[in-house]
Protein backbone atom coordinates (compact mmCIF):
# COMPACT_ATOMS: atom_id res chain seq x y z
CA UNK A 1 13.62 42.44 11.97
CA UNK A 2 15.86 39.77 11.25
CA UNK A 3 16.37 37.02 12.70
CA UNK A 4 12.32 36.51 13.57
CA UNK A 5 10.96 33.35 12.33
CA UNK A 6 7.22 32.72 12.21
CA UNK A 7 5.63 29.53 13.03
CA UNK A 8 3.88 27.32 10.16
CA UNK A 9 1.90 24.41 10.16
CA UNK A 10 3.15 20.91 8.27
CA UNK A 11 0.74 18.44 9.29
CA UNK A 12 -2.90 18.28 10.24
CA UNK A 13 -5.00 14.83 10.54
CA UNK A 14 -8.23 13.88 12.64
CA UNK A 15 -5.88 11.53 13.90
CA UNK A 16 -4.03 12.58 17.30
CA UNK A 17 -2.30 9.38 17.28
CA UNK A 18 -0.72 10.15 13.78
CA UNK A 19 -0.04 13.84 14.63
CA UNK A 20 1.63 12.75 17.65
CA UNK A 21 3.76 10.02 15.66
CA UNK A 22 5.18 12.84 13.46
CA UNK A 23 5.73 14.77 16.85
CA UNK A 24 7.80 12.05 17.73
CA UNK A 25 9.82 11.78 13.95
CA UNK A 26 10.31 15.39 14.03
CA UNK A 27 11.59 15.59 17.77
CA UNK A 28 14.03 12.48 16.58
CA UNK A 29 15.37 15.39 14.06
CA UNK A 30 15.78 18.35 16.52
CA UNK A 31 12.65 19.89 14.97
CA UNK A 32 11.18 21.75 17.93
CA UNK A 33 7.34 21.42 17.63
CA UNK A 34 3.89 21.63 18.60
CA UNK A 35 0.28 20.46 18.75
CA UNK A 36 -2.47 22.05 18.14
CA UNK A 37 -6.32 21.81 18.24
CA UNK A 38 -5.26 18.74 20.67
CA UNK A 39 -8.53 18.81 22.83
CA UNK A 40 -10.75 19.61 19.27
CA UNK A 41 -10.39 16.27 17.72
CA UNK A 42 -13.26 14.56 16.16
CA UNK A 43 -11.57 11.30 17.04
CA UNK A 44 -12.21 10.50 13.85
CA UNK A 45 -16.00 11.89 12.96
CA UNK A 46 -16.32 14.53 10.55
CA UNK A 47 -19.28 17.34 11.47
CA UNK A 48 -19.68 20.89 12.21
CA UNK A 49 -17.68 21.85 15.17
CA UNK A 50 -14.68 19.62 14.71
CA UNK A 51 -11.21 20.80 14.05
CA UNK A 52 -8.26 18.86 12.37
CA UNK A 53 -5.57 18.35 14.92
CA UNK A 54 -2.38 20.53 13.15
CA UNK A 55 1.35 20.17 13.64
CA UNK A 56 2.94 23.57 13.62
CA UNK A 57 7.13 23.87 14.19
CA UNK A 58 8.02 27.41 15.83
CA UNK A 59 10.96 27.97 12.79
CA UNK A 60 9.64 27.85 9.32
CA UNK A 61 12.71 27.54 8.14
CA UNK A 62 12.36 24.28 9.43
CA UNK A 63 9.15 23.95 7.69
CA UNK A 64 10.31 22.61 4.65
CA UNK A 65 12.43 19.58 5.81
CA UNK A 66 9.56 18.84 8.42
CA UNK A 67 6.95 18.30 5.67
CA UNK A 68 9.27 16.03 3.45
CA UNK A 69 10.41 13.60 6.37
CA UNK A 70 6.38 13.54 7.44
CA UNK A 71 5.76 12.69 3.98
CA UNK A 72 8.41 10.28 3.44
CA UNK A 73 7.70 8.44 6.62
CA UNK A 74 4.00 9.01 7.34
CA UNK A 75 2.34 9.69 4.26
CA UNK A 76 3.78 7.70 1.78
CA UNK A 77 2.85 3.89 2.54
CA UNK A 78 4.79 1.73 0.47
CA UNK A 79 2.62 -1.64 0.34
CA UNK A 80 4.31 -5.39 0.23
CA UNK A 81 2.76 -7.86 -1.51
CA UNK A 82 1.31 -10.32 0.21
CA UNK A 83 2.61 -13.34 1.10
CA UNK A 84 1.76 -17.44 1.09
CA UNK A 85 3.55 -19.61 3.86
CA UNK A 86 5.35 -22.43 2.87
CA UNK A 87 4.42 -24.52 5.58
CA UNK A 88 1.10 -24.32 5.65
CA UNK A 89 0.11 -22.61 2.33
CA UNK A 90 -1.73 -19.64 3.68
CA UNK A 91 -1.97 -16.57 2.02
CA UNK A 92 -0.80 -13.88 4.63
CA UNK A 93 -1.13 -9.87 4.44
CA UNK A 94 2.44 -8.19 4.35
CA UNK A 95 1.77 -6.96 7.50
CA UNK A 96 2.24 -10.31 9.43
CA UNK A 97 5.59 -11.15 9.55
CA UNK A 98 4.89 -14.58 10.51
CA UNK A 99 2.01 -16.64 9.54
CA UNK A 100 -0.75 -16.22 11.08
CA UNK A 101 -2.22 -19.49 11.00
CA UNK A 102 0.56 -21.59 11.82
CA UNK A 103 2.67 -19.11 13.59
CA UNK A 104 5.56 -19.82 11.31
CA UNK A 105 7.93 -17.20 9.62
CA UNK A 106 8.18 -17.51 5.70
């Protein structure tokens, strides 16, 4: 049969929040997807009876590029240094992008 493509999964987390943000990247790239295990969260607790929330796309030949932009974008967190203000001389994570004592950009 050609011309079938089978549905694979590229992402799971316990996370629905983060399998919903690589929804969102892979709708951004045509990549027609889905969610799965939605309502079997743990919401974040790990026992018996939970189930990973999975991202599955419905071509897996799609499968491959999927995965790579979810890693590149999702899984791979590239940390900043941190940062000290040069008004006030605080030391600031690299998340803030203004101080956030003095409210002051470096």
């Amino acid at each position: 049969m050609q011309g079938l493509h089978v549905m694979q999964k590229v992402y799971s987390h316990e996370s629905l929040a983060l399998v919903n943000s690589a929804k969102n990247l892979l709708a951004l790239k045509h990549i027609d997807c889905f969610i799965k295990n939605e309502f079997m969260g743990s919401g974040g607790h790990v026992g018996l009876g939970t189930a990973l929330i999975e991202l599955w796309v419905f071509d897996d030949a799609q499968a491959t590029v999927a995965s790579s932009l979810i890693e590149d974008e999702l899984i791979k967190v590239v940390e900043a240094p941190a940062w000290q203000c040069l008004h006030c001389g605080e030391e600031n994570d690299s998340a803030f992008e203004s101080c956030w004592k003095c409210q002051r950009s470096p």
